[in-house]
PDB file of N, CA and C in Angstrom:
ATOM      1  N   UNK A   1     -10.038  -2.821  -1.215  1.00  0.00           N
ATOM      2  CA  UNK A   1      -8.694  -2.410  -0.986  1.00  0.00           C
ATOM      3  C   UNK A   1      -8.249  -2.978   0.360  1.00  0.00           C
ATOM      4  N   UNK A   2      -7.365  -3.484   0.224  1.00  0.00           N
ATOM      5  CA  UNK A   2      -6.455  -4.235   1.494  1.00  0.00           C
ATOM      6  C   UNK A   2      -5.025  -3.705   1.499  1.00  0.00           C
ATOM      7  N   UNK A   3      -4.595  -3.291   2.731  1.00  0.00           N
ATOM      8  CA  UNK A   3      -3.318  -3.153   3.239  1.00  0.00           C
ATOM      9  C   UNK A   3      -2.285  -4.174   4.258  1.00  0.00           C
ATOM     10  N   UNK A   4      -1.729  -4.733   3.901  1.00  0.00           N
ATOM     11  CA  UNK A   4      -1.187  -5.622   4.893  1.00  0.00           C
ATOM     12  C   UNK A   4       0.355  -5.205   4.967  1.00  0.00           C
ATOM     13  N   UNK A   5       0.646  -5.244   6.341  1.00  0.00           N
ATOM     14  CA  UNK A   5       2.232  -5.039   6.300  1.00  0.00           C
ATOM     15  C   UNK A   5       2.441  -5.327   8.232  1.00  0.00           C
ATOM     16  N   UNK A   6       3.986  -4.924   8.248  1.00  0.00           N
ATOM     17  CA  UNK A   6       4.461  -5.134   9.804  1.00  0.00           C
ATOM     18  C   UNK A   6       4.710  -3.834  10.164  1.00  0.00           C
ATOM     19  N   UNK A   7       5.121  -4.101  11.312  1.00  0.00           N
ATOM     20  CA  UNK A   7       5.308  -3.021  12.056  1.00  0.00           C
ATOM     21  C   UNK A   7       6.712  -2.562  12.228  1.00  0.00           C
ATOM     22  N   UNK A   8       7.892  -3.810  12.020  1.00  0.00           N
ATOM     23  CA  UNK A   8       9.080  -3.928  11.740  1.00  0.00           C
ATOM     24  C   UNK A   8       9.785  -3.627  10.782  1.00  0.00           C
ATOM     25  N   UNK A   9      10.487  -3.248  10.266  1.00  0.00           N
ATOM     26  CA  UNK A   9      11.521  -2.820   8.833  1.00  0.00           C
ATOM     27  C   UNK A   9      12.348  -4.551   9.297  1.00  0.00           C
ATOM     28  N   UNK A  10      12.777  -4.327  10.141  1.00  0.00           N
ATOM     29  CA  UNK A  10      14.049  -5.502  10.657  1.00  0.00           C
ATOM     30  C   UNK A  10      13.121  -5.966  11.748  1.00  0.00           C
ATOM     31  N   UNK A  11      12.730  -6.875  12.116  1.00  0.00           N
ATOM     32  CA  UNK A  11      12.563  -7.669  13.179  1.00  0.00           C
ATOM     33  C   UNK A  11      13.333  -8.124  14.279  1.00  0.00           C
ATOM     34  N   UNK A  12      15.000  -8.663  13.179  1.00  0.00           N
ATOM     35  CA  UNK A  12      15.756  -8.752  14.411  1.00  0.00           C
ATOM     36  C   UNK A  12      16.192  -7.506  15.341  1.00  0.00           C
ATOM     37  N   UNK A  13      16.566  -6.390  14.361  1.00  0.00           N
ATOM     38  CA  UNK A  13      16.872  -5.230  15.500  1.00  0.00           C
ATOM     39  C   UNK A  13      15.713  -4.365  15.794  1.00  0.00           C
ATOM     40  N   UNK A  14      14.281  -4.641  15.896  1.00  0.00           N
ATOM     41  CA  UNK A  14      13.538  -3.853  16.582  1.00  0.00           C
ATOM     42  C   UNK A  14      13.291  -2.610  15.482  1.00  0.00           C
ATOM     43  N   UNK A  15      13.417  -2.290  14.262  1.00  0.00           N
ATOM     44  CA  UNK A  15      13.208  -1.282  13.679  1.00  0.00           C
ATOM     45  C   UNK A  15      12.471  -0.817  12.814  1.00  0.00           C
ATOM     46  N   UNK A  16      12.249   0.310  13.326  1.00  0.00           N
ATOM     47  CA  UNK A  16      10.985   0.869  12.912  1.00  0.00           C
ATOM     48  C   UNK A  16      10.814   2.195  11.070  1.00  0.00           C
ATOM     49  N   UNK A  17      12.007   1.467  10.285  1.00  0.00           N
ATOM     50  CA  UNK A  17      12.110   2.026   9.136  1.00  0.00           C
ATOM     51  C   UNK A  17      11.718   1.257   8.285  1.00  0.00           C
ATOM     52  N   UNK A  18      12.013   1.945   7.243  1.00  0.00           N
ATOM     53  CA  UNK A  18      11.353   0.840   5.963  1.00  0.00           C
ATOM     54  C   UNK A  18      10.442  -0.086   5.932  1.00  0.00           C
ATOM     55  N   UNK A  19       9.182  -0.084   6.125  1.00  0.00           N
ATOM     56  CA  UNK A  19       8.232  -1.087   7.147  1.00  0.00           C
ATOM     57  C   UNK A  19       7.494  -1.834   5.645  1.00  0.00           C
ATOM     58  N   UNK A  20       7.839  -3.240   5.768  1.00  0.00           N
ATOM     59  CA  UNK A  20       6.734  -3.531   4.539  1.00  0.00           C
ATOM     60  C   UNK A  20       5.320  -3.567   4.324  1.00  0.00           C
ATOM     61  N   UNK A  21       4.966  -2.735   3.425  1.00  0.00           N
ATOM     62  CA  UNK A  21       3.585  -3.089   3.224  1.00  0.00           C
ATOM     63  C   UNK A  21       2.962  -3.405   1.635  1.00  0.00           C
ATOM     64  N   UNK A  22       1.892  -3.871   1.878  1.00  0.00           N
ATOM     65  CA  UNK A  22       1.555  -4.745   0.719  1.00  0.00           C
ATOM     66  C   UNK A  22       0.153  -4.543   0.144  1.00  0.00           C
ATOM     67  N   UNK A  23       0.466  -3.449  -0.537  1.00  0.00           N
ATOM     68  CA  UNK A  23      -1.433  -2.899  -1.235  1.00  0.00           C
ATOM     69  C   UNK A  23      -1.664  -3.427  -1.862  1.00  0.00           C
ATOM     70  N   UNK A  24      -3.329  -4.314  -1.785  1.00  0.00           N
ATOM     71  CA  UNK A  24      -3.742  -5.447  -2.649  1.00  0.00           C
ATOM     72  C   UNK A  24      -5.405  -4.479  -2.910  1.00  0.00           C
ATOM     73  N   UNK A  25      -5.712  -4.449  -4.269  1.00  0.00           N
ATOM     74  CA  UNK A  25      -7.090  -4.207  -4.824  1.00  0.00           C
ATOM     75  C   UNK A  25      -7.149  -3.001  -5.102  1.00  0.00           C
ATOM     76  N   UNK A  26      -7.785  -2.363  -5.361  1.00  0.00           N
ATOM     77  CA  UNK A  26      -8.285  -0.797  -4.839  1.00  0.00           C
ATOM     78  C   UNK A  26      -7.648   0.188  -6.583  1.00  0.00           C
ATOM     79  N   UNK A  27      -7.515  -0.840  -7.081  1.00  0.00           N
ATOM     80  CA  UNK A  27      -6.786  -0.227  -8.257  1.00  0.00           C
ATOM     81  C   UNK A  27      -5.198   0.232  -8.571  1.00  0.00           C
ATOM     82  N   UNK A  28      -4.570  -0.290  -7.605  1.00  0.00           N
ATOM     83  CA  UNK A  28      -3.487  -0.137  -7.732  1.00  0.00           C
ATOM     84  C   UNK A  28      -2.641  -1.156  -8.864  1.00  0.00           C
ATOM     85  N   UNK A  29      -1.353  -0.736  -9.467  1.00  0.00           N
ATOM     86  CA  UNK A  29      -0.488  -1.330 -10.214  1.00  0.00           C
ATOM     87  C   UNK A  29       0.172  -2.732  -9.486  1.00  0.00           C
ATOM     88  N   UNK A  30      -0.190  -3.608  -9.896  1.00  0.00           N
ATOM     89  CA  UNK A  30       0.181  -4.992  -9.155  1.00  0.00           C
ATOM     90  C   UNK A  30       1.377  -5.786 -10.067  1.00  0.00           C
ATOM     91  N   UNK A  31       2.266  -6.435  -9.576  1.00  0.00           N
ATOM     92  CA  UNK A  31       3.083  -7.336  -9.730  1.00  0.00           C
ATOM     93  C   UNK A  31       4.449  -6.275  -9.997  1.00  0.00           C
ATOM     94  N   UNK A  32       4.488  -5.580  -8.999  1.00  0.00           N
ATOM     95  CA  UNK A  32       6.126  -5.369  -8.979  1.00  0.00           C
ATOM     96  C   UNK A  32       6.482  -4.925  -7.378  1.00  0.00           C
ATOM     97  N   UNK A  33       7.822  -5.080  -7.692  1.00  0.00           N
ATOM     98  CA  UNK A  33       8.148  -4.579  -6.023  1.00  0.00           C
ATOM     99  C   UNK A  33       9.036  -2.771  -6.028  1.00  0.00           C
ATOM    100  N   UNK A  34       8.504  -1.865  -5.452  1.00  0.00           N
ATOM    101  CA  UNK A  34       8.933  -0.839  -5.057  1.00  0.00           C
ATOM    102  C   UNK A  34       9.673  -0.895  -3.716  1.00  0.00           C
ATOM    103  N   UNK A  35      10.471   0.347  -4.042  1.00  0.00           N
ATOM    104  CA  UNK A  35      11.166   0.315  -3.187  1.00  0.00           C
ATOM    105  C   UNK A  35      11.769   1.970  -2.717  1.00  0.00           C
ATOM    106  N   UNK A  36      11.465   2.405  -1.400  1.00  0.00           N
ATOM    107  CA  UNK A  36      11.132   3.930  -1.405  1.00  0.00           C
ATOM    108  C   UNK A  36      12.164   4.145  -0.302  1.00  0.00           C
ATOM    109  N   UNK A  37      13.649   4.387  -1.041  1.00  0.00           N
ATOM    110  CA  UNK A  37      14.626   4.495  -0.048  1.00  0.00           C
ATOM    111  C   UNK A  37      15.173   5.942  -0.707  1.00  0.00           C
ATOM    112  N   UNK A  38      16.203   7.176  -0.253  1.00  0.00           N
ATOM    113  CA  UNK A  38      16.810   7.895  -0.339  1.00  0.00           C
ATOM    114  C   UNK A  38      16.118   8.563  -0.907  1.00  0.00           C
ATOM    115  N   UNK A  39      15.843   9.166  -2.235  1.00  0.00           N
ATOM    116  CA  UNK A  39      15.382  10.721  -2.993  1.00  0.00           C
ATOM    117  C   UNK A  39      13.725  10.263  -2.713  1.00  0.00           C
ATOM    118  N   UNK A  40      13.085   8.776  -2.619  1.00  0.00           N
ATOM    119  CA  UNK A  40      11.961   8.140  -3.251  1.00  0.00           C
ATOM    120  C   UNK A  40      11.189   7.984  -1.906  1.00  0.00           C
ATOM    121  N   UNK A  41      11.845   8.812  -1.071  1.00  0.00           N
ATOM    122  CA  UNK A  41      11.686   7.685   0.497  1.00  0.00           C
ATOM    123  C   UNK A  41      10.006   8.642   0.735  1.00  0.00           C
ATOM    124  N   UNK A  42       8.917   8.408   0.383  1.00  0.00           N
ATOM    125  CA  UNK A  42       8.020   8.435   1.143  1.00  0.00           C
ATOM    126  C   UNK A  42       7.487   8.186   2.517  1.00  0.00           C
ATOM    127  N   UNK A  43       6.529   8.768   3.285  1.00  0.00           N
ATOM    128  CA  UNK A  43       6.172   8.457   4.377  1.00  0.00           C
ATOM    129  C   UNK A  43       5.285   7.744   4.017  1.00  0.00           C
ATOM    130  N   UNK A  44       4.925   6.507   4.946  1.00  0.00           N
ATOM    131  CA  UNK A  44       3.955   5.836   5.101  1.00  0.00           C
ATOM    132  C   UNK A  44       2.568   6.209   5.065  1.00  0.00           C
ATOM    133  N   UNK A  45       2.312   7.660   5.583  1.00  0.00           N
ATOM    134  CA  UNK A  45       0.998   8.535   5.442  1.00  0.00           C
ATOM    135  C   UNK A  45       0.595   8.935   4.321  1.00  0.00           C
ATOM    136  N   UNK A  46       1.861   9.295   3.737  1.00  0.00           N
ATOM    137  CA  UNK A  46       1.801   9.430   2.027  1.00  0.00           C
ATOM    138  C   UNK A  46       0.419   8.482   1.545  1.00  0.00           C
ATOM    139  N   UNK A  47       1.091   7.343   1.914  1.00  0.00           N
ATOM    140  CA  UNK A  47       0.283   5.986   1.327  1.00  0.00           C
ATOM    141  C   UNK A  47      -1.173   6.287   1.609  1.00  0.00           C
ATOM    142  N   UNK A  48      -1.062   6.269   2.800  1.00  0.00           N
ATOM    143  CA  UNK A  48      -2.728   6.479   3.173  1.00  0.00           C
ATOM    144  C   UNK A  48      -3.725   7.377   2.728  1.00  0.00           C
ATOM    145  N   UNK A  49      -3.148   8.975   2.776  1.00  0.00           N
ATOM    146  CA  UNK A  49      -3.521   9.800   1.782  1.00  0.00           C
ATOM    147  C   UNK A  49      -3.888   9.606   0.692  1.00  0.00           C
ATOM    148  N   UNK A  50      -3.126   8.852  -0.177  1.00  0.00           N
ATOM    149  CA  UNK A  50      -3.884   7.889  -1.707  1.00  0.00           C
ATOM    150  C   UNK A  50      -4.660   7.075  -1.166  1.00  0.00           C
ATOM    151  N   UNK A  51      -5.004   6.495  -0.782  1.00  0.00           N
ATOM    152  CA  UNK A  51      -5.874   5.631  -0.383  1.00  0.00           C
ATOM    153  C   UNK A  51      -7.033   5.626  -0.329  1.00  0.00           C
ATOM    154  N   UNK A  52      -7.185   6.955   0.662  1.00  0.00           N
ATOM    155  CA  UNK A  52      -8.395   7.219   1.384  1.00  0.00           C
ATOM    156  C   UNK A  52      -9.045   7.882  -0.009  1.00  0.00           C
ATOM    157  N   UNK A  53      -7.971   8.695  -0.907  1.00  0.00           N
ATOM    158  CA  UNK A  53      -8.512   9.648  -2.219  1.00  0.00           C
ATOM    159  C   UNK A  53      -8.942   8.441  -3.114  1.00  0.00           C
ATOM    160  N   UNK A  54      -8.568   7.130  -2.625  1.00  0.00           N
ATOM    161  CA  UNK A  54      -8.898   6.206  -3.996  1.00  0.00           C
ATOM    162  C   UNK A  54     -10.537   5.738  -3.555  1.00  0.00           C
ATOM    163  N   UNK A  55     -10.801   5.764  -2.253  1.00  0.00           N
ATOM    164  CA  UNK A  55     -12.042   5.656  -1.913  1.00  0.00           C
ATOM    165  C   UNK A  55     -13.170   6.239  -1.987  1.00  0.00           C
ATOM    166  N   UNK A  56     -12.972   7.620  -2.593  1.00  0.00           N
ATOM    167  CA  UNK A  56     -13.578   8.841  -2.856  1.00  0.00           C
ATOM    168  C   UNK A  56     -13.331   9.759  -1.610  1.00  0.00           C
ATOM    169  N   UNK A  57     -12.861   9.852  -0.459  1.00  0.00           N
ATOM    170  CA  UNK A  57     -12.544  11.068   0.175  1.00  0.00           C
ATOM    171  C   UNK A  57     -11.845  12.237  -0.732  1.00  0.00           C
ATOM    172  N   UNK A  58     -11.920  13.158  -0.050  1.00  0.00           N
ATOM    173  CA  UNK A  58     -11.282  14.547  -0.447  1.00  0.00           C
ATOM    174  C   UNK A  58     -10.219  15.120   0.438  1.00  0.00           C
ATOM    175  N   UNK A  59      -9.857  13.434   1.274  1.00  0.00           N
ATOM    176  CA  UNK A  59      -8.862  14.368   2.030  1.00  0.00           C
ATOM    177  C   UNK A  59      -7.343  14.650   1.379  1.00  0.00           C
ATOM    178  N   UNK A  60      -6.655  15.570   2.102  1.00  0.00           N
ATOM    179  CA  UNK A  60      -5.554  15.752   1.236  1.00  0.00           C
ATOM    180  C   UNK A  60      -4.041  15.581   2.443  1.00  0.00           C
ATOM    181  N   UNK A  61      -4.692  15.653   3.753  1.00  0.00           N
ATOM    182  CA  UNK A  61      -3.429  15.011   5.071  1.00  0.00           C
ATOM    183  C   UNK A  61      -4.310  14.224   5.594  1.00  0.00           C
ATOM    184  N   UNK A  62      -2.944  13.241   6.683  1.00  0.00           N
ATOM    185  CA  UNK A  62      -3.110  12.440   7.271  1.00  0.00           C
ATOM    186  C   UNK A  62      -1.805  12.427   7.978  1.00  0.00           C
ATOM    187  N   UNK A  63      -1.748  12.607   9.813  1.00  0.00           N
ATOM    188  CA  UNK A  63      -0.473  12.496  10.246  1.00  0.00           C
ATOM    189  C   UNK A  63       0.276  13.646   9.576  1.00  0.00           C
ATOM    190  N   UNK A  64       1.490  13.057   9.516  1.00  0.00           N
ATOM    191  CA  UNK A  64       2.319  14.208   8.598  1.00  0.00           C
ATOM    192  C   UNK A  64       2.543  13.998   7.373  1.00  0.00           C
ATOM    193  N   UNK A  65       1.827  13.509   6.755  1.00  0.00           N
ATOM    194  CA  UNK A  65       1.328  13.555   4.947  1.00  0.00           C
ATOM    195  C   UNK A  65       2.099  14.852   4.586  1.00  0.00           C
ATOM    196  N   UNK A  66       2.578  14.623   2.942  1.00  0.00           N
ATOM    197  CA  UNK A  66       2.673  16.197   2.245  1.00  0.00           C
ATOM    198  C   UNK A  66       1.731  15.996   1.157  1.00  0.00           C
ATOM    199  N   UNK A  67       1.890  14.540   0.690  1.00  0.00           N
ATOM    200  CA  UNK A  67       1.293  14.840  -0.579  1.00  0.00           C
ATOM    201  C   UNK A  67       0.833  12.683  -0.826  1.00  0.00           C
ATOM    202  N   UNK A  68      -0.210  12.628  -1.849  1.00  0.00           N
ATOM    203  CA  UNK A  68       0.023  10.940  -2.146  1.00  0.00           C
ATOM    204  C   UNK A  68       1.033  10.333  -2.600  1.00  0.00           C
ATOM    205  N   UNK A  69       1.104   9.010  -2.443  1.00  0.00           N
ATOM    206  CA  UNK A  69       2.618   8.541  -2.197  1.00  0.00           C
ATOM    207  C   UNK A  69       2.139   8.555  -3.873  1.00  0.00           C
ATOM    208  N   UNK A  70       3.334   8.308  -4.400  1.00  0.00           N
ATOM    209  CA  UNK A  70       3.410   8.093  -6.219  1.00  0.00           C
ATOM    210  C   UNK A  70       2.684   6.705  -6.325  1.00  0.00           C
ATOM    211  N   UNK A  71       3.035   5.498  -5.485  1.00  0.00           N
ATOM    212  CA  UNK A  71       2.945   4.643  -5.461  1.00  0.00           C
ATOM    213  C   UNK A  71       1.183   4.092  -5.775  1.00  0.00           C
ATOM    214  N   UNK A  72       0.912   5.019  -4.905  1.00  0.00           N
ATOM    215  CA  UNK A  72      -0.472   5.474  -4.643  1.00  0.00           C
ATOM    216  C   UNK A  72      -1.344   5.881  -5.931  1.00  0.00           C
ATOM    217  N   UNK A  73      -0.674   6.600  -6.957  1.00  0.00           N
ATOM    218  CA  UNK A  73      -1.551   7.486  -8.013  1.00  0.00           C
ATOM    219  C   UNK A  73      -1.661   6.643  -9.202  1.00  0.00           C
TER     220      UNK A  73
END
C-alpha cells in the first residue's frame, strides 16, 4: 500500500484544502477519480483510519478521525 499526495490543494495560493492524494495497492478500487467536496467531504484521517484497518490494525481514530473514509472500505 502506497500513499502519495501534496501538501497543497492550490499551490498557487498556499492552500491547505482539498489536498490530493493518490492510494495505490493495498486493495483499494483503482481507476477512478473521487472527489470529496460538500456532503462527501471527508477528513484526510478518515483515510488513514482505513488504511491502517486494511493492514490488520484494530485501530478505529487517528487525529480527528470519526470513522473510515468510504473511499477507504
Amino acid at each position: 500500500m502506497v500513499l502519495y499526495g501534496s501538501n497543497f490543494g492550490d499551490a498557487n495560493k498556499r492552500t491547505t484544502t482539498d489536498l490530493p492524494v493518490l492510494p495505490a495497492g493495498g486493495g483499494f478500487r483503482h481507476g477512478q477519480h473521487l472527489t470529496f467536496l460538500g456532503k462527501r467531504n471527508d477528513p484526510l484521517p478518515n483515510l488513514f483510519v482505513g488504511m491502517t484497518q486494511r493492514m490488520g490494525s484494530e485501530a478505529d481514530r487517528f487525529a480527528s478521525a470519526t470513522n473510515p473514509c468510504a473511499a477507504s472500505k
